[in-house]
PDB file of N, CA and C in Angstrom:
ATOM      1  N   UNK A   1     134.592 112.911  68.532  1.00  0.00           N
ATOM      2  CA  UNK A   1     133.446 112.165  68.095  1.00  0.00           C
ATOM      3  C   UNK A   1     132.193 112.729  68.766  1.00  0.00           C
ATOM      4  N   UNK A   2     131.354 113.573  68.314  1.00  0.00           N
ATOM      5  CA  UNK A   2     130.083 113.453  68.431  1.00  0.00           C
ATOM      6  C   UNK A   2     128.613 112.208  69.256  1.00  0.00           C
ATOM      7  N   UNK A   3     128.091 113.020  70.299  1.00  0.00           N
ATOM      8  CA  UNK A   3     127.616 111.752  70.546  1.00  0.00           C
ATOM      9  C   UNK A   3     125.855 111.841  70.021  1.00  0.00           C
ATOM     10  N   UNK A   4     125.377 111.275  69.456  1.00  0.00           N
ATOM     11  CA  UNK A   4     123.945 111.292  69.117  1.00  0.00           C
ATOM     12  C   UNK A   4     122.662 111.529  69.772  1.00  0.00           C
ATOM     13  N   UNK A   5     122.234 112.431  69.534  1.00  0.00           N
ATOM     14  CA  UNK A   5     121.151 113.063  69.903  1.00  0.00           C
ATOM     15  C   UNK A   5     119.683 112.648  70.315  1.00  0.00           C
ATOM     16  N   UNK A   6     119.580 112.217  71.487  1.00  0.00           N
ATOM     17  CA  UNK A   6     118.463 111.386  72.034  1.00  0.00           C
ATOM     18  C   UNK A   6     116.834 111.713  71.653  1.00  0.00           C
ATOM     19  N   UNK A   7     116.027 111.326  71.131  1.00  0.00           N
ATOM     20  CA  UNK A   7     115.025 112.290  70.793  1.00  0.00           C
ATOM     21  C   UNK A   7     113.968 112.185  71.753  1.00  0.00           C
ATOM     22  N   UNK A   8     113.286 113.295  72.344  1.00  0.00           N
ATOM     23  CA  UNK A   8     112.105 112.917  73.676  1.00  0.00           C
ATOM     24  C   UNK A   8     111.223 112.389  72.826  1.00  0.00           C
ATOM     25  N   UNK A   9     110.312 111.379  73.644  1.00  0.00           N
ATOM     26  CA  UNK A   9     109.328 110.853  73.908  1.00  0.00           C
ATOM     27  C   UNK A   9     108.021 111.627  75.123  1.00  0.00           C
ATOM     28  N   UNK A  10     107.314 111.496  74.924  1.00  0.00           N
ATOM     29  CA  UNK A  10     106.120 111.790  75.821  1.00  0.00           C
ATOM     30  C   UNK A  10     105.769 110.555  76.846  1.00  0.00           C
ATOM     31  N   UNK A  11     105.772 110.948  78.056  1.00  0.00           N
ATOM     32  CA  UNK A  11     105.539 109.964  79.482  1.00  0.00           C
ATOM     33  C   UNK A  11     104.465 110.559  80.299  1.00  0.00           C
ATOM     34  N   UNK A  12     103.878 109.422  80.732  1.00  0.00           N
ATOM     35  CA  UNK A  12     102.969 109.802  81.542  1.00  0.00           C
ATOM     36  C   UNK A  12     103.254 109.547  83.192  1.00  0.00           C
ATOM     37  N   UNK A  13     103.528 110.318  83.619  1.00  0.00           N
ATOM     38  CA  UNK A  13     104.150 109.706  84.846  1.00  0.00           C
ATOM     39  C   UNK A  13     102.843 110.021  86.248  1.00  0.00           C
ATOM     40  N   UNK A  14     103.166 109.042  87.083  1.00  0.00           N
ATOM     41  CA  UNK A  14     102.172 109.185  88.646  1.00  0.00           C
ATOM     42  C   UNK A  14     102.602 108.473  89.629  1.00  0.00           C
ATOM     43  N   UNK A  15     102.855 108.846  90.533  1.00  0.00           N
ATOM     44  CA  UNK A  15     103.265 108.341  91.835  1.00  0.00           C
ATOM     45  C   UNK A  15     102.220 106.746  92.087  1.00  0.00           C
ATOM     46  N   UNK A  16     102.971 105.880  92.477  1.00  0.00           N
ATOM     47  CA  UNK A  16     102.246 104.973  92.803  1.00  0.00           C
ATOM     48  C   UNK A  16     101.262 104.760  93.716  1.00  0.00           C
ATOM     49  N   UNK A  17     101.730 105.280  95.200  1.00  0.00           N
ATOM     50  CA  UNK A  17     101.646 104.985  96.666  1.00  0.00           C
ATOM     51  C   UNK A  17     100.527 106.182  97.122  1.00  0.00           C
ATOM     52  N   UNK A  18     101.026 107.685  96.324  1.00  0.00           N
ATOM     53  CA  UNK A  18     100.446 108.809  96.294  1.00  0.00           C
ATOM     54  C   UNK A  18      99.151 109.306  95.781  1.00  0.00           C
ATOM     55  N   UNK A  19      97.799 109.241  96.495  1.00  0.00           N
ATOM     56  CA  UNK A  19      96.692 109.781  95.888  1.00  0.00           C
ATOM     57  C   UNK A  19      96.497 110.663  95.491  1.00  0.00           C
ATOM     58  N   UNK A  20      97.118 111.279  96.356  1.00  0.00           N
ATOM     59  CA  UNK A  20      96.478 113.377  96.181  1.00  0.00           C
ATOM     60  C   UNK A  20      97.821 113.719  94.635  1.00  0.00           C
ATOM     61  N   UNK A  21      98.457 112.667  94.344  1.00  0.00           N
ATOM     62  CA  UNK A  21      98.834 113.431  93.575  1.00  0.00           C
ATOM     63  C   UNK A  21      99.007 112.875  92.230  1.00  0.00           C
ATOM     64  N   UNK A  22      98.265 114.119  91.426  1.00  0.00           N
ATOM     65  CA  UNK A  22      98.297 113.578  89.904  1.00  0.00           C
ATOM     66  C   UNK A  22      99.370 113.295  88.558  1.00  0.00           C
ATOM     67  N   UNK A  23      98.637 112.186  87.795  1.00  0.00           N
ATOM     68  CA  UNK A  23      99.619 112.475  86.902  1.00  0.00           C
ATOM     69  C   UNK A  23     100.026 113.381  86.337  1.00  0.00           C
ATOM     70  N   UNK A  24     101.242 113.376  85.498  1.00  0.00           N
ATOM     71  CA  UNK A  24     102.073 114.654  84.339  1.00  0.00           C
ATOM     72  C   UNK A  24     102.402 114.171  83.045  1.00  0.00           C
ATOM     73  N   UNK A  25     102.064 114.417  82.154  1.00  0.00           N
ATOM     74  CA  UNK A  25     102.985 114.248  81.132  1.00  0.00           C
ATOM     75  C   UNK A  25     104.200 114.825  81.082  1.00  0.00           C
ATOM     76  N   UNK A  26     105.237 114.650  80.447  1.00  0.00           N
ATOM     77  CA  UNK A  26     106.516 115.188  80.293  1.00  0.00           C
ATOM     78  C   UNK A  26     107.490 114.460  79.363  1.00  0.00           C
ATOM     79  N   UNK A  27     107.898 115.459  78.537  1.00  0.00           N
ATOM     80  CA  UNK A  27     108.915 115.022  77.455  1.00  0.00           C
ATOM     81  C   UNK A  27     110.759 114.759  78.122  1.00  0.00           C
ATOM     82  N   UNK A  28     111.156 113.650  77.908  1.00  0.00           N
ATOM     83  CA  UNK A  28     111.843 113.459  78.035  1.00  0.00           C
ATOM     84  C   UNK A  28     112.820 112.219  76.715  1.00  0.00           C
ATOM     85  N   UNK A  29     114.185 111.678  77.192  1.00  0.00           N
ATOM     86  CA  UNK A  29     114.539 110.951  76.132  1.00  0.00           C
ATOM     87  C   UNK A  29     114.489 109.424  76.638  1.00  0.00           C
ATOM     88  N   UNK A  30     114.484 109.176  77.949  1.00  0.00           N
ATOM     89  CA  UNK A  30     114.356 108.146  78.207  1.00  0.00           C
ATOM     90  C   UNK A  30     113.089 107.938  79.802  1.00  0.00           C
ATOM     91  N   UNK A  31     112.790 106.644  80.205  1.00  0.00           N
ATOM     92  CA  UNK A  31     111.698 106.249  80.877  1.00  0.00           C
ATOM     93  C   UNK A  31     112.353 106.949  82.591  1.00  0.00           C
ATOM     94  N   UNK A  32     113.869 106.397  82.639  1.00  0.00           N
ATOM     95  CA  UNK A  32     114.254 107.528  83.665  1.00  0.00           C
ATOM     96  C   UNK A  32     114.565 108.326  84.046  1.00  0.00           C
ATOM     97  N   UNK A  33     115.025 109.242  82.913  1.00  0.00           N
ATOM     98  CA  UNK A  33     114.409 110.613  82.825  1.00  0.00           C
ATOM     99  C   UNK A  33     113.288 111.359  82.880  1.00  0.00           C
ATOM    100  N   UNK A  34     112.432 110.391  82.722  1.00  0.00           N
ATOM    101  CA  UNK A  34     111.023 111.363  82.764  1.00  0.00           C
ATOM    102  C   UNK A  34     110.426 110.723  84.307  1.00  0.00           C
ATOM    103  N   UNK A  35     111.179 109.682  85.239  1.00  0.00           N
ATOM    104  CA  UNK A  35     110.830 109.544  86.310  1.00  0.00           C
ATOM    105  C   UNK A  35     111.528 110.542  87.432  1.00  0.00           C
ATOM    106  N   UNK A  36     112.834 110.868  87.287  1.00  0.00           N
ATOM    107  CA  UNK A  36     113.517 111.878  87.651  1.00  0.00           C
ATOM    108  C   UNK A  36     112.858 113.561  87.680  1.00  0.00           C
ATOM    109  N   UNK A  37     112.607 113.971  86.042  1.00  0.00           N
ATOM    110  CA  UNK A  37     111.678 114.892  86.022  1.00  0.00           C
ATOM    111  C   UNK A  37     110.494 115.159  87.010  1.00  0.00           C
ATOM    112  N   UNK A  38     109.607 114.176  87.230  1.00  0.00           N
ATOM    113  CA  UNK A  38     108.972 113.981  87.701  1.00  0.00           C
ATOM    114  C   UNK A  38     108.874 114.134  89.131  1.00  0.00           C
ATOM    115  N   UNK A  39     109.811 114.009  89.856  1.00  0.00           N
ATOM    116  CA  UNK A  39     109.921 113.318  91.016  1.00  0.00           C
ATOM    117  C   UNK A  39     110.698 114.780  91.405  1.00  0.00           C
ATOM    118  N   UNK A  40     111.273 115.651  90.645  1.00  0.00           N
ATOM    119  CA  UNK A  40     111.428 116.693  91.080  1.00  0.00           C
ATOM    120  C   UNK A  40     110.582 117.844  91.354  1.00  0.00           C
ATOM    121  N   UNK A  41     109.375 117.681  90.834  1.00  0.00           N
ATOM    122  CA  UNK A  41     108.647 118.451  91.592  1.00  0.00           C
ATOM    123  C   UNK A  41     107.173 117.663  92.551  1.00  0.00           C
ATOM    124  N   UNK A  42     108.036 116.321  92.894  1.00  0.00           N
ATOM    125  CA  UNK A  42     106.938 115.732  93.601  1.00  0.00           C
ATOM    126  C   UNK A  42     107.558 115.823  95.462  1.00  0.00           C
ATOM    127  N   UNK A  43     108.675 116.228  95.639  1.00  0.00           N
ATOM    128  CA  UNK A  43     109.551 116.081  96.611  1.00  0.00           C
ATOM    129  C   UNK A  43     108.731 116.564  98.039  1.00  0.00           C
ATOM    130  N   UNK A  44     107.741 117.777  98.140  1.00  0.00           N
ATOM    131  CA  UNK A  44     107.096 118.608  98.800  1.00  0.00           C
ATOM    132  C   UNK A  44     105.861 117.443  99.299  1.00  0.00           C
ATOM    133  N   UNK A  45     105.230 116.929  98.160  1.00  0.00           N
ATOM    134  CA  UNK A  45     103.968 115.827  98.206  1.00  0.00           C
ATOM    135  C   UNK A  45     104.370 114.491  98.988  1.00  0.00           C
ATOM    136  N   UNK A  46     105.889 114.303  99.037  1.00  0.00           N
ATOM    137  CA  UNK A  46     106.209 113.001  99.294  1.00  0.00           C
ATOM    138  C   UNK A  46     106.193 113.145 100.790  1.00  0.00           C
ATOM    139  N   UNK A  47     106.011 114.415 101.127  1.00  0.00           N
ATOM    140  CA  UNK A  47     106.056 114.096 103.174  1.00  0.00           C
ATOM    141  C   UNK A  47     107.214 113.622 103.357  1.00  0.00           C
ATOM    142  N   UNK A  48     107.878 113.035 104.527  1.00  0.00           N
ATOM    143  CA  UNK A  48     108.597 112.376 105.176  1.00  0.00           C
ATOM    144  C   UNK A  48     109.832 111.241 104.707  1.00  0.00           C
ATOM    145  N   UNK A  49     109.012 110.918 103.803  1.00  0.00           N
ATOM    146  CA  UNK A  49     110.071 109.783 102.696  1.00  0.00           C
ATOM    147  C   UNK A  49     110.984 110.410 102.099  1.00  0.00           C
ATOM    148  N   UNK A  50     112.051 109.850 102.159  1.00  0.00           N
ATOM    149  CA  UNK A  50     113.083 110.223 101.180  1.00  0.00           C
ATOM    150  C   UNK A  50     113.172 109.425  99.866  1.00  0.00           C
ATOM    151  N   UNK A  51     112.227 108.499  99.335  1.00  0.00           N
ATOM    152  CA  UNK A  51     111.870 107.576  98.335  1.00  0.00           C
ATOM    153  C   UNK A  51     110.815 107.686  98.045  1.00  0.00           C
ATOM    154  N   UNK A  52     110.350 107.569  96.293  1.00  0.00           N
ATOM    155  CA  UNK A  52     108.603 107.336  96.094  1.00  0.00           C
ATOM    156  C   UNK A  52     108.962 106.601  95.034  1.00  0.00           C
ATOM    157  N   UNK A  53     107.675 105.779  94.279  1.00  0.00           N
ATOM    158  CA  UNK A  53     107.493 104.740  93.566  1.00  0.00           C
ATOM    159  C   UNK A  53     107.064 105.409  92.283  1.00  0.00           C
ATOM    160  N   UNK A  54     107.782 105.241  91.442  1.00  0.00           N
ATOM    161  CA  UNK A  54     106.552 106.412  90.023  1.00  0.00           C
ATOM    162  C   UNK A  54     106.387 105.052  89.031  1.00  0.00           C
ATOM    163  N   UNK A  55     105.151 105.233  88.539  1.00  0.00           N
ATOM    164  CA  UNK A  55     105.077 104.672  87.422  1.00  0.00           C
ATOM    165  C   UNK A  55     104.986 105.564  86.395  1.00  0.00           C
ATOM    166  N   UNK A  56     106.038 104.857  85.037  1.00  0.00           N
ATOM    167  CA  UNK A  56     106.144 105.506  83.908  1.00  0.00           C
ATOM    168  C   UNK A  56     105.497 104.799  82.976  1.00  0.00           C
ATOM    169  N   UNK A  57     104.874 105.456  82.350  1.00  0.00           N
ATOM    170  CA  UNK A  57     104.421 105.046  80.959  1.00  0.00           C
ATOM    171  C   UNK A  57     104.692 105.469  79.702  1.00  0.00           C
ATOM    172  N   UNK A  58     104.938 105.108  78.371  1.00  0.00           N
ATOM    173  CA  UNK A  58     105.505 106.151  77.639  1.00  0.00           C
ATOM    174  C   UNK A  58     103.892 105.806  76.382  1.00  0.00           C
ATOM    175  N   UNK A  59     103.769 107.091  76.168  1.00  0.00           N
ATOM    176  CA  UNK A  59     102.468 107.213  75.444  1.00  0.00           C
ATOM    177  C   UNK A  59     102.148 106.682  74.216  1.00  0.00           C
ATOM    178  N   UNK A  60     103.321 106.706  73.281  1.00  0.00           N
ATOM    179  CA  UNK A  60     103.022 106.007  71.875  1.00  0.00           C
ATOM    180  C   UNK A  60     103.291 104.618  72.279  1.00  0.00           C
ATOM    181  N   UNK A  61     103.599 103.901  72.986  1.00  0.00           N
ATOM    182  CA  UNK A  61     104.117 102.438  72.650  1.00  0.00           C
ATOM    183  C   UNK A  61     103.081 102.095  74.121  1.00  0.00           C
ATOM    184  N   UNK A  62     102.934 102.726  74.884  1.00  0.00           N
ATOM    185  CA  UNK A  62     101.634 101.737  76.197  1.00  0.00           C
ATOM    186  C   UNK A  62     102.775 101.350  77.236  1.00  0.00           C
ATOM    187  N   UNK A  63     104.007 101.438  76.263  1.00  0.00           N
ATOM    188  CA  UNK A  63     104.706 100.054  77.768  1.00  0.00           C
ATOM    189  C   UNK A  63     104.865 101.209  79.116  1.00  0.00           C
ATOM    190  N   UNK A  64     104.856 100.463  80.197  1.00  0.00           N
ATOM    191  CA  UNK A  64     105.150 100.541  81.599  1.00  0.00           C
ATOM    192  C   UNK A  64     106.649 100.142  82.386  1.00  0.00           C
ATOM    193  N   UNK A  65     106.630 101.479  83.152  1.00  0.00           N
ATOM    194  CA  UNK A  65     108.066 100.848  84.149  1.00  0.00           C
ATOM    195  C   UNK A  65     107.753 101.466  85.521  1.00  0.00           C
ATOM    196  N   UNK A  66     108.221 100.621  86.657  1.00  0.00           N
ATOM    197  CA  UNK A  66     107.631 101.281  87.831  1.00  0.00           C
ATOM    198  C   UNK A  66     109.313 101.678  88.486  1.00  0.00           C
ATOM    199  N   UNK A  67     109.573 102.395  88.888  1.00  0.00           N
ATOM    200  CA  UNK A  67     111.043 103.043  89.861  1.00  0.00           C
ATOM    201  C   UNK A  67     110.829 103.287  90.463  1.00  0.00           C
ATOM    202  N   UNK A  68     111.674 103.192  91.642  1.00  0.00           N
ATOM    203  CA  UNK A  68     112.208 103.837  92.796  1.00  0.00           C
ATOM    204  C   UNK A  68     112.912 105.185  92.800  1.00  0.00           C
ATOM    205  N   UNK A  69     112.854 106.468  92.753  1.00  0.00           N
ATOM    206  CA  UNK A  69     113.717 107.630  93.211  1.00  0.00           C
ATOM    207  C   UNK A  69     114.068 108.217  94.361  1.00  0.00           C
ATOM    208  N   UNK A  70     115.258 107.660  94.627  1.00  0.00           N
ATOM    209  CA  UNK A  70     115.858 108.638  95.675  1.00  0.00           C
ATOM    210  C   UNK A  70     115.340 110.249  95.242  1.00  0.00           C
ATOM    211  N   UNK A  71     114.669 110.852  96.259  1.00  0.00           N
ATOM    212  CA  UNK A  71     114.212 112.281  96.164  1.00  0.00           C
ATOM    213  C   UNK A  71     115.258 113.630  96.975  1.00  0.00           C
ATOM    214  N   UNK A  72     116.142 112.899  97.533  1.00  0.00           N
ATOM    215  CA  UNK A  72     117.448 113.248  98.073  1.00  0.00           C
ATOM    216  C   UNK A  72     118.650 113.207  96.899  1.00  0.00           C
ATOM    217  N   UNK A  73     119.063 112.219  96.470  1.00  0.00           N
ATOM    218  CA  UNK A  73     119.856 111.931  95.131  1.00  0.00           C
ATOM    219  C   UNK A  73     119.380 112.258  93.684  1.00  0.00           C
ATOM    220  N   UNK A  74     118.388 111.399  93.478  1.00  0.00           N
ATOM    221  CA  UNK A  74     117.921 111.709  92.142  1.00  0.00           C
ATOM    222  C   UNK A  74     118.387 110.151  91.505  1.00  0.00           C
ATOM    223  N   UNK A  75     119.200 109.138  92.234  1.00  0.00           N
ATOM    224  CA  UNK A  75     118.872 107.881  91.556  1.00  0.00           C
ATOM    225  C   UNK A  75     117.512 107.351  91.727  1.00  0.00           C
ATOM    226  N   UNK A  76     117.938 106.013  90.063  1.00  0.00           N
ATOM    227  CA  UNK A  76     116.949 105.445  90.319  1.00  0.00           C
ATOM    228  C   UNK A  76     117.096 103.963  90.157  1.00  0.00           C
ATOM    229  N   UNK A  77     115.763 102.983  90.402  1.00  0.00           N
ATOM    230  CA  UNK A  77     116.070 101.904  90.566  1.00  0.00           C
ATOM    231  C   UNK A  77     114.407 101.130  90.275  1.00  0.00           C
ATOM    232  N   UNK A  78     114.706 100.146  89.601  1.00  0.00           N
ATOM    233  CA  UNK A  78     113.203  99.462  89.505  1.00  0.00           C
ATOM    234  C   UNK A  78     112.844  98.812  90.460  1.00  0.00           C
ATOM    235  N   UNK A  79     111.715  99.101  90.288  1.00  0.00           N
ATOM    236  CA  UNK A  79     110.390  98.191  91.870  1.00  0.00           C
ATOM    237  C   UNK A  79     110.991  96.942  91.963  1.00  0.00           C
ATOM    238  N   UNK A  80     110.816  96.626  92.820  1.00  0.00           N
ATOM    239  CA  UNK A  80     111.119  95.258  93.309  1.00  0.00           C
ATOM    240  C   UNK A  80     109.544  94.313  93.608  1.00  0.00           C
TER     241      UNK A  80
END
């Protein structure tokens, strides 16, 4: 069985906590995927933490999600 083919979306992603560092767009298929993406090349910016806060946005629809990424792992987890 075949499994179905996720189609990307466009995200706007930006560190919450983080000034110096800007947003990205990035295509991905889902909101934590494109926080993951993200967060992989934010790892250098994050200093000392092994965690940062991203907010995702996805561009055609406005909605918002804020996560947690382990920058060590690569899980993730919503803000609390």
């Amino acid at each position: 069985m075949t499994q179905p083919t996720l189609q990307t979306r466009s995200f706007r992603v930006h560190a919450r906590d983080l000034d110096a560092h800007h947003a990205r767009t990035v295509q991905e298929a889902t909101f934590e995927a494109a926080a993951v993406a993200y967060a992989e090349d934010l790892h250098a910016a994050a200093g000392d933490s092994d965690e940062v806060s991203l907010i995702v946005r996805d561009l055609e629809t406005g909605h918002e999600h804020c996560f947690r990424v382990d920058l060590a792992s690569g899980e993730t987890a919503a803000c609390g």
